[in-house]
Protein backbone atom coordinates (compact mmCIF):
# COMPACT_ATOMS: atom_id res chain seq x y z
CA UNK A 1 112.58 50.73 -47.75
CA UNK A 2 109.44 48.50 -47.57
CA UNK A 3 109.55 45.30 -46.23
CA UNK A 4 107.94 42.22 -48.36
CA UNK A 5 105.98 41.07 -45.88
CA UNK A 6 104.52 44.72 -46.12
CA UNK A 7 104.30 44.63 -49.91
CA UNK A 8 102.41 41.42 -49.92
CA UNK A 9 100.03 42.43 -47.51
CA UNK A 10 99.42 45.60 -49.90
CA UNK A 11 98.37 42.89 -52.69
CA UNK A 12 96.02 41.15 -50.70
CA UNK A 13 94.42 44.03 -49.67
CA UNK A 14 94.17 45.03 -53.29
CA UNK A 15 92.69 41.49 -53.83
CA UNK A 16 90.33 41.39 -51.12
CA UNK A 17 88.56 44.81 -52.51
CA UNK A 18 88.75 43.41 -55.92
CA UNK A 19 87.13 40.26 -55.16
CA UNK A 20 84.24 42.28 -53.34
CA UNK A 21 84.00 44.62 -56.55
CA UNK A 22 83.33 41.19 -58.48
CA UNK A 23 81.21 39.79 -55.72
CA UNK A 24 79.13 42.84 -55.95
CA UNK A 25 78.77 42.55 -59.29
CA UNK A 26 77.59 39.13 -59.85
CA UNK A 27 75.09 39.99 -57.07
CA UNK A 28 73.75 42.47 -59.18
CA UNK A 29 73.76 40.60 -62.61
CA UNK A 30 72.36 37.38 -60.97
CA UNK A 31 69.29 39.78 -59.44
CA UNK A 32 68.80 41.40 -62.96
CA UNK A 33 68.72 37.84 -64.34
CA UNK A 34 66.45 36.76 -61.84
CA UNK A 35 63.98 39.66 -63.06
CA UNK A 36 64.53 39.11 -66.38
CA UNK A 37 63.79 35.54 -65.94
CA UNK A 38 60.54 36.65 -64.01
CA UNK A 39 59.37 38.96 -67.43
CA UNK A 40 60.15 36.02 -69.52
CA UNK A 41 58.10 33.50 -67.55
CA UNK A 42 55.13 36.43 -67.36
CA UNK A 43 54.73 36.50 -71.11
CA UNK A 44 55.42 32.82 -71.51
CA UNK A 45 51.95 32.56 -69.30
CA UNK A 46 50.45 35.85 -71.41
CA UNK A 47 50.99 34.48 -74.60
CA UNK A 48 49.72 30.73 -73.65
CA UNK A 49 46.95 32.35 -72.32
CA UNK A 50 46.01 34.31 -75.05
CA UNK A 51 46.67 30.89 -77.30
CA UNK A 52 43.49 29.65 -75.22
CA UNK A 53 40.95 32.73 -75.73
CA UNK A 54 41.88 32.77 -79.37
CA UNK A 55 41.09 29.01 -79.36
CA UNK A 56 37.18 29.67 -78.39
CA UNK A 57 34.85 29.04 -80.49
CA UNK A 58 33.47 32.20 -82.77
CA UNK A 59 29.94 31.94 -81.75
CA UNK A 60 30.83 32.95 -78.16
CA UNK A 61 32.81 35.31 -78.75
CA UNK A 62 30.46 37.05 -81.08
CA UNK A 63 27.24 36.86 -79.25
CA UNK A 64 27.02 39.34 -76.56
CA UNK A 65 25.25 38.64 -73.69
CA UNK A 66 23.86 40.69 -71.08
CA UNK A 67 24.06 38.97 -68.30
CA UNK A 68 27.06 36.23 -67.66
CA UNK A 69 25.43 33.92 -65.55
CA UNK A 70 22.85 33.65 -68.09
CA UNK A 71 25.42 32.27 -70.16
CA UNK A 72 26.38 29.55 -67.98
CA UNK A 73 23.17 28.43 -67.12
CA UNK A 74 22.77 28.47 -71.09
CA UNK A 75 25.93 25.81 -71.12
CA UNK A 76 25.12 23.56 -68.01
CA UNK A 77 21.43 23.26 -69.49
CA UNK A 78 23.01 21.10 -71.89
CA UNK A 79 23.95 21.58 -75.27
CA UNK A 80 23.84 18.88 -77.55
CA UNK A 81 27.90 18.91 -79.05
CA UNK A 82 30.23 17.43 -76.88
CA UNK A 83 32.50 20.47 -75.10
CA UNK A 84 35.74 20.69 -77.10
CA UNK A 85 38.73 22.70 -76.20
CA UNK A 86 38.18 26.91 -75.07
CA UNK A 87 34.61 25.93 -74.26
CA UNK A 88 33.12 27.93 -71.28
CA UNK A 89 33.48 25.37 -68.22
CA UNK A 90 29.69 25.11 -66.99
CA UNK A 91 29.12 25.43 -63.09
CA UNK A 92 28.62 22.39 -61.37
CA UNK A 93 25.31 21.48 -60.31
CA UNK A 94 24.02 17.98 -58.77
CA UNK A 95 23.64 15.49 -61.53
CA UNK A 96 26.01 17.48 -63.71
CA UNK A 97 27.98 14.67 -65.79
CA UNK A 98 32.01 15.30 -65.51
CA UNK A 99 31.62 14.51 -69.60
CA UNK A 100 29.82 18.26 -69.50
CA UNK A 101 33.64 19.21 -69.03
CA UNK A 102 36.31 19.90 -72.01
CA UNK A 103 38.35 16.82 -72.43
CA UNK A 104 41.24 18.66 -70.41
CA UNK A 105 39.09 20.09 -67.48
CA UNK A 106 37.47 16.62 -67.06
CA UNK A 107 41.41 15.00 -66.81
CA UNK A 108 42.19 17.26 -63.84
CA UNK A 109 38.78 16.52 -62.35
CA UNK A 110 39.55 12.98 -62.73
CA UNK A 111 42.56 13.36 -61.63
CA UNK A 112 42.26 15.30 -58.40
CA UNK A 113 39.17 13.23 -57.54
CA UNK A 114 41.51 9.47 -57.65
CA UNK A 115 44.94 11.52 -56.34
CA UNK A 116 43.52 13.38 -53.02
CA UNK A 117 41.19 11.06 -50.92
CA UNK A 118 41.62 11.76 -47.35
CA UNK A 119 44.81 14.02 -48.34
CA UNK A 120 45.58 17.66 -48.26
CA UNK A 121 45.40 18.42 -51.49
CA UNK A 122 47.22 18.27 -54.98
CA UNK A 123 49.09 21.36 -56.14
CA UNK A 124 49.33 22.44 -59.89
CA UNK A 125 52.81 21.29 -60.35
CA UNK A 126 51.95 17.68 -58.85
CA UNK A 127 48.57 17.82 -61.16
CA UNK A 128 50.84 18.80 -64.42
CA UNK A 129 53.29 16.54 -63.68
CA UNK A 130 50.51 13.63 -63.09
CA UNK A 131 48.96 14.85 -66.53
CA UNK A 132 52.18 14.09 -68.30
CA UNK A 133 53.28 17.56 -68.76
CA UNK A 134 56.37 19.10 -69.55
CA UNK A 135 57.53 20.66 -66.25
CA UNK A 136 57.82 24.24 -67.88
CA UNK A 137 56.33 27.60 -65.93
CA UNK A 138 53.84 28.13 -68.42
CA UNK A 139 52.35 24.29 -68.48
CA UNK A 140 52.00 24.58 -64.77
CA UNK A 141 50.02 27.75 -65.18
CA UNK A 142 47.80 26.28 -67.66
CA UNK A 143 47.05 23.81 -65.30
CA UNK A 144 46.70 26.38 -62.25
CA UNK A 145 44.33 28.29 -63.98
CA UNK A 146 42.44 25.54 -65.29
CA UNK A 147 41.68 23.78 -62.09
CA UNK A 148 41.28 27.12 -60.36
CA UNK A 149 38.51 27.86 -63.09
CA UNK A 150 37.01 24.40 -62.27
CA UNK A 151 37.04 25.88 -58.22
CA UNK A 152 35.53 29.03 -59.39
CA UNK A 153 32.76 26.67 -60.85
CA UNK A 154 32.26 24.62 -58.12
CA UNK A 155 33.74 21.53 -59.68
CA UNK A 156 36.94 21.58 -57.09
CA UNK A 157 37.61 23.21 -53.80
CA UNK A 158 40.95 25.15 -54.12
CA UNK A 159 42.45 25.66 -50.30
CA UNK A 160 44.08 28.50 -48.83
CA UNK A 161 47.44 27.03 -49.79
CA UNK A 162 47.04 26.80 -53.19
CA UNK A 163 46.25 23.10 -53.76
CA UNK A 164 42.75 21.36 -54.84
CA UNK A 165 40.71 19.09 -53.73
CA UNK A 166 37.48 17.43 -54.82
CA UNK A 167 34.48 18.80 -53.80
CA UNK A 168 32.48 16.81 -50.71
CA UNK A 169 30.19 15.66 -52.98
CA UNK A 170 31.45 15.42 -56.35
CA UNK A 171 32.18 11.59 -56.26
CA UNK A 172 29.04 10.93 -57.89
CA UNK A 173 29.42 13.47 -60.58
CA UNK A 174 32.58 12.33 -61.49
CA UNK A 175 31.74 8.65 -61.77
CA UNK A 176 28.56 8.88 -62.96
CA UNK A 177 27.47 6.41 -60.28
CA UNK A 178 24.87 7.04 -58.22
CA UNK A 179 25.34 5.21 -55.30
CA UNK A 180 22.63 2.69 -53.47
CA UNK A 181 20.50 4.21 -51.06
CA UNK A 182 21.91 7.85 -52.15
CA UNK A 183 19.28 10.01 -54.50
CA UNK A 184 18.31 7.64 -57.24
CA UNK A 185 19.77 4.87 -55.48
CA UNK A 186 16.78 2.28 -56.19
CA UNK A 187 14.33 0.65 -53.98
């Protein structure tokens, strides 16, 4: 005859591998969640990204050109309109006006350029956040790929880790001040 001492260790045995069968399996489901959650986020981005080409004006979309950085220079020569939203974000040349920016790539110019003197740098979650943003995956993006667009253009410096800073020399394009004794800076 079994003792109960030996029939109770039986059932704890039994409940030790069942709790490691659960265990197991909530490992699993929280990993397929975790990818799931990673799709979702993806076309959150796609779709807000798509929102934004769709958003550019016909006339650029229609008119082919053959060579791109004709295009730019084309923009940062000046066109008469003010930039709107989806406008092509010109490259950054001295003199170049931040008000040559959309109304939302000149904010994160602004922005970067009064947040990050003498500092490391301001990461896209900080700048979103800053901007008023709702802290979602897909506003942060926005903002990453905006400011990294404004990098690409020469209007920021994006470091190695991810975060921007102003360009050495942009305080005067930003303002719109020259300074005294600088180029333009009187007698």
């Amino acid at each position: 005859m079994t003792s109960v001492m030996g029939l109770l260790e039986e059932r704890e045995a039994a409940a030790r591998v069942r709790a490691e069968e659960v265990r197991a399996e909530a490992e699993r489901v929280l990993a397929e969640l975790a990818e799931a959650e990673a799709v979702l986020e993806r076309r959150v981005i796609a779709r807000t990204e798509l929102a934004e080409a769709l958003a550019a004006p016909a006339e650029r979309v229609d008119a082919p050109v053959a060579d791109p950085a004709q295009a730019e220079d084309t923009v940062s020569a000046g066109m008469a309109k003010a930039p709107v939203a989806g406008s092509v974000v010109p490259r950054w040349h001295p003199g170049t006006p931040v008000d040559a920016l959309a109304v939302d790539y000149r904010r994160i110019v602004e922005l970067v350029e009064s947040e990050v003197v003498g500092k490391e740098g301001i990461s896209a979650g900080e700048a979103a956040d800053r901007l008023g943003l709702e802290m979602v995956p897909a506003k942060v993006e926005g903002v990453r790929s905006k400011a990294s667009r404004l990098a690409e253009r020469g209007w920021l410096v994006k470091a190695a880790t991810g975060r921007f800073m102003p360009r050495p020399s942009t305080s005067t394009a930003v303002s719109g001040v020259v300074r005294p004794g600088g180029p333009g800076g009187g007698s």
